[in-house]
C-alpha atoms as a PDB file:
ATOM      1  CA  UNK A   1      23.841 -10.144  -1.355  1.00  0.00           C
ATOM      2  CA  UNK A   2      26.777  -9.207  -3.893  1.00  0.00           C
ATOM      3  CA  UNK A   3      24.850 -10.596  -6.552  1.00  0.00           C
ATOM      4  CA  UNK A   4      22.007  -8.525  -5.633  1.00  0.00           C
ATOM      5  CA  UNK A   5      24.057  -5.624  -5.961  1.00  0.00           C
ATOM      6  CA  UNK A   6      25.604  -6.409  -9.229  1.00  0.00           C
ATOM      7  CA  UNK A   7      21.901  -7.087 -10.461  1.00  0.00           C
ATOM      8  CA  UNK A   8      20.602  -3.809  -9.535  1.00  0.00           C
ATOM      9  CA  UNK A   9      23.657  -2.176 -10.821  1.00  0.00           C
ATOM     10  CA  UNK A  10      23.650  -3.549 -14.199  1.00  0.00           C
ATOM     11  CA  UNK A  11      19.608  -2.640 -14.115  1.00  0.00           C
ATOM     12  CA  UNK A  12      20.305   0.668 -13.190  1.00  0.00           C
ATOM     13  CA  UNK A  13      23.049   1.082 -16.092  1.00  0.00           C
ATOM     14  CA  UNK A  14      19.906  -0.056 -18.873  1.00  0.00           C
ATOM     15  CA  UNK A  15      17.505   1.724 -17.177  1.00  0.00           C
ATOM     16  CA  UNK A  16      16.144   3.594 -13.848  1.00  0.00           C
ATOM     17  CA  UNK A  17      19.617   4.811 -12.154  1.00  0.00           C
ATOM     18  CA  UNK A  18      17.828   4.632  -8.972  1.00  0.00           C
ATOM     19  CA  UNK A  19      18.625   1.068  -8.289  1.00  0.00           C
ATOM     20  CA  UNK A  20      22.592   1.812  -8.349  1.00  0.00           C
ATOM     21  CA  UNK A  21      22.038   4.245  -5.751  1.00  0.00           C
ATOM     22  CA  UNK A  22      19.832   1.212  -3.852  1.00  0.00           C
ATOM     23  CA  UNK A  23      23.071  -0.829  -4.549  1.00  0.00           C
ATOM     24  CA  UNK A  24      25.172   1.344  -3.299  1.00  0.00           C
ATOM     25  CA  UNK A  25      23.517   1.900   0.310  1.00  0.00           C
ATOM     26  CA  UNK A  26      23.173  -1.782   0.748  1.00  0.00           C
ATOM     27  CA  UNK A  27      26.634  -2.751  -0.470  1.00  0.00           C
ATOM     28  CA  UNK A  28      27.813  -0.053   2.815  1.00  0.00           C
ATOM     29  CA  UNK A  29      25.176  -1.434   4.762  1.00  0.00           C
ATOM     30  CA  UNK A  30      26.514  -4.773   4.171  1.00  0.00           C
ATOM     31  CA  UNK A  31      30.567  -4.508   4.179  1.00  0.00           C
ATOM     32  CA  UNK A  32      30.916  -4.016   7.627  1.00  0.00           C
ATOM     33  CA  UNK A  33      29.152  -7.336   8.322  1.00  0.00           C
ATOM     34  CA  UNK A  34      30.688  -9.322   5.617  1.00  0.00           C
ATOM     35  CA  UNK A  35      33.449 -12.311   5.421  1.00  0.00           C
ATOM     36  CA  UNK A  36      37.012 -11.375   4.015  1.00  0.00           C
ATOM     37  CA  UNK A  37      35.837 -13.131   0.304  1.00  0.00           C
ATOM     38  CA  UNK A  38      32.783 -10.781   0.421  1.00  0.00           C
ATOM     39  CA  UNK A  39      34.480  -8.063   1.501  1.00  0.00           C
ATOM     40  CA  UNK A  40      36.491  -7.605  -1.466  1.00  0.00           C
ATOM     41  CA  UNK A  41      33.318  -7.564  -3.690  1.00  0.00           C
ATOM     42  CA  UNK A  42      31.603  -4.838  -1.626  1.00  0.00           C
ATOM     43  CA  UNK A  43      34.667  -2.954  -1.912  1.00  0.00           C
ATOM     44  CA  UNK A  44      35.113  -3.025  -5.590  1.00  0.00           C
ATOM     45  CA  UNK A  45      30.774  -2.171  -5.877  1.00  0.00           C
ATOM     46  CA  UNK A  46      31.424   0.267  -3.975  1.00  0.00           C
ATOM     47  CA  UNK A  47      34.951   1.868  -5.659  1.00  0.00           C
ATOM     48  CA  UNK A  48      32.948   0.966  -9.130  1.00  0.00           C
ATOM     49  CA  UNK A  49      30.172   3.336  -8.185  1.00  0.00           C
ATOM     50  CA  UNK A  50      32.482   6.277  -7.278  1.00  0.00           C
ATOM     51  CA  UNK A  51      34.686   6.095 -10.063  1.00  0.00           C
ATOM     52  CA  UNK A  52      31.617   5.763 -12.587  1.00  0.00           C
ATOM     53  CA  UNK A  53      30.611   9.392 -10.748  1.00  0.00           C
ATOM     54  CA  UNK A  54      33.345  11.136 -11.116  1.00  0.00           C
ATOM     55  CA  UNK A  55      34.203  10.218 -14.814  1.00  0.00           C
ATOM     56  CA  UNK A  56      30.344  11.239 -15.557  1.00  0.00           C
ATOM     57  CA  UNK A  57      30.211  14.075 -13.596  1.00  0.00           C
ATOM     58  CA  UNK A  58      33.644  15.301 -15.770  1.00  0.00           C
ATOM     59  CA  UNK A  59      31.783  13.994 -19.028  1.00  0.00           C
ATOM     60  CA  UNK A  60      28.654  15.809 -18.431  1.00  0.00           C
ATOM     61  CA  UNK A  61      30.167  18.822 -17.673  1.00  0.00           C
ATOM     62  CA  UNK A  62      32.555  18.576 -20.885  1.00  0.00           C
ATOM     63  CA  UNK A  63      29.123  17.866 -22.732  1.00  0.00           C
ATOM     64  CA  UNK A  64      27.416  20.782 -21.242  1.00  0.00           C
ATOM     65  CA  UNK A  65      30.030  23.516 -21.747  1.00  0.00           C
ATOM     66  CA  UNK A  66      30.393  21.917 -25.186  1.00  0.00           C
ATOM     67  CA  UNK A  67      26.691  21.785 -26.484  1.00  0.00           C
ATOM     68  CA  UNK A  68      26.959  25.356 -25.331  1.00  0.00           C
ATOM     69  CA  UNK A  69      29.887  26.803 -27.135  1.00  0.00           C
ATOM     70  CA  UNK A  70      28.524  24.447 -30.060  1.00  0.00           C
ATOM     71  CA  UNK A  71      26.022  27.526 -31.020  1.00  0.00           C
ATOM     72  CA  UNK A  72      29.269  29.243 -32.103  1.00  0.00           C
ATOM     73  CA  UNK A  73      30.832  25.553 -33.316  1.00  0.00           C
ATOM     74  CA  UNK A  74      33.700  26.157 -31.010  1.00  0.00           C
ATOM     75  CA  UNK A  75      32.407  23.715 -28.332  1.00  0.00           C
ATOM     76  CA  UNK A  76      32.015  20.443 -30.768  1.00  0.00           C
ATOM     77  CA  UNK A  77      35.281  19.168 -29.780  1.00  0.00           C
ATOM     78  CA  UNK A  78      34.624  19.311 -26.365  1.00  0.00           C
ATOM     79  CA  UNK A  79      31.024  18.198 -26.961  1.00  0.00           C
ATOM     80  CA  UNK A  80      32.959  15.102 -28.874  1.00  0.00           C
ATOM     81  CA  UNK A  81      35.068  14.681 -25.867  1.00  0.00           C
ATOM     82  CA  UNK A  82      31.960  14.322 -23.329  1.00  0.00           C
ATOM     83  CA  UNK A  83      29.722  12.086 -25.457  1.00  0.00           C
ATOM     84  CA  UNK A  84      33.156   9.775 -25.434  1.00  0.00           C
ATOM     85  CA  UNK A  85      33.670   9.910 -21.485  1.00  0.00           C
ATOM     86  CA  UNK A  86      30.211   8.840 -21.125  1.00  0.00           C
ATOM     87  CA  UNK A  87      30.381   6.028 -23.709  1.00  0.00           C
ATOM     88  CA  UNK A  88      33.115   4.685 -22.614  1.00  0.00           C
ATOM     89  CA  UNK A  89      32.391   4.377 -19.051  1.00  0.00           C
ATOM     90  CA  UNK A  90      29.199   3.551 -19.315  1.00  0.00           C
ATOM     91  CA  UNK A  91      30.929   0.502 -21.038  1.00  0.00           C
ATOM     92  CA  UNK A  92      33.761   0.412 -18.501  1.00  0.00           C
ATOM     93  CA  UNK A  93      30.692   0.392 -15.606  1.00  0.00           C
ATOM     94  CA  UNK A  94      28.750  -2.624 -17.228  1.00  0.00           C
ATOM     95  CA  UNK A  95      31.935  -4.589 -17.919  1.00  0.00           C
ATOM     96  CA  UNK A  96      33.431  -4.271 -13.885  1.00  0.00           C
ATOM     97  CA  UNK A  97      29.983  -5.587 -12.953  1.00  0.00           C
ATOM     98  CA  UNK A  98      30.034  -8.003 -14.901  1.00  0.00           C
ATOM     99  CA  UNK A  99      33.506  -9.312 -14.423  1.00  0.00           C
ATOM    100  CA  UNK A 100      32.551  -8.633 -10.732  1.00  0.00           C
ATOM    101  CA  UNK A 101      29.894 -10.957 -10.921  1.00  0.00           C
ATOM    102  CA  UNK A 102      31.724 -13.586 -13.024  1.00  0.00           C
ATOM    103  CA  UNK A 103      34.289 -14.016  -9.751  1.00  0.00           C
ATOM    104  CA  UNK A 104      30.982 -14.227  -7.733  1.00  0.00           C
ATOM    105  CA  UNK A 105      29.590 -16.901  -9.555  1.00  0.00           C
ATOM    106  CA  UNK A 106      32.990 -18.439  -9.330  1.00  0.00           C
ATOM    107  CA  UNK A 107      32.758 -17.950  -5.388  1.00  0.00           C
ATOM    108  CA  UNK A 108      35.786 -16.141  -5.410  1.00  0.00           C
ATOM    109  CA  UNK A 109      36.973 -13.089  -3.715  1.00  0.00           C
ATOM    110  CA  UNK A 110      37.569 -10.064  -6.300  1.00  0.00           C
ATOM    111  CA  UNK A 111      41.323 -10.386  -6.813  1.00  0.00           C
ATOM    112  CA  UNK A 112      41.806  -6.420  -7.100  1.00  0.00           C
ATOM    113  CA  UNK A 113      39.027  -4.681  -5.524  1.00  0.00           C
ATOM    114  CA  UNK A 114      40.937  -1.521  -5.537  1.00  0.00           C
ATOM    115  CA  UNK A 115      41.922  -1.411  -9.009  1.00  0.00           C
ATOM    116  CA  UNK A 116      41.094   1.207 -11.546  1.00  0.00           C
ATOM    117  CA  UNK A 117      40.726  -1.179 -14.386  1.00  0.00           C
ATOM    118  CA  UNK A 118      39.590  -4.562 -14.237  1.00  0.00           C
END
């Protein structure tokens, strides 16, 4: 079922963002019932989606206020600033589900599911 997850994920970073809130549900739905290895996987879906969240939530607001305050060109650096957060973890998001799913195809546990990074 990790795999699943990791699929939809990486589907919903290309296209409909629907399917990482699918992945999401099911990887809760599914930790409670799964082995120690899998475990470790659900948790780091799970921490992946959260901290994609937050650092878009911060990015879209920087971009908003920016594009706003851009009419008077006072808001371009923080429009700059926005357009980055969301670049780079967009990047950040496909690369932990990938990596995730590397140690999955490995049929390892995720050796830091609680980690920031990688």
């Amino acid at each position: 079922m990790p795999a699943v997850i990791y699929g939809l994920y990486l589907f919903g970073a290309f296209s409909a963002l629907l399917t990482v809130f699918i992945g999401l549900i099911l990887a809760y739905a599914q930790r409670g019932s799964a082995g120690p290895r899998m475990e470790t996987h659900y948790t780091f879906l799970i921490r992946t989606f959260w901290l994609t969240i937050w650092w878009v939530v911060i990015g879209a607001g920087l971009t908003l206020i920016g594009g706003i305050l851009s009419l008077v060109l006072v808001g371009l650096p923080l429009l700059g600033v926005g357009l980055l957060i969301l670049s780079l973890f967009g990047l950040w998001f496909i690369a932990r589900c990938c990596l995730g799913a590397f140690y999955l195809a490995k049929d390892e546990a995720y050796p830091r599911p609680m980690s920031w990074l990688f």
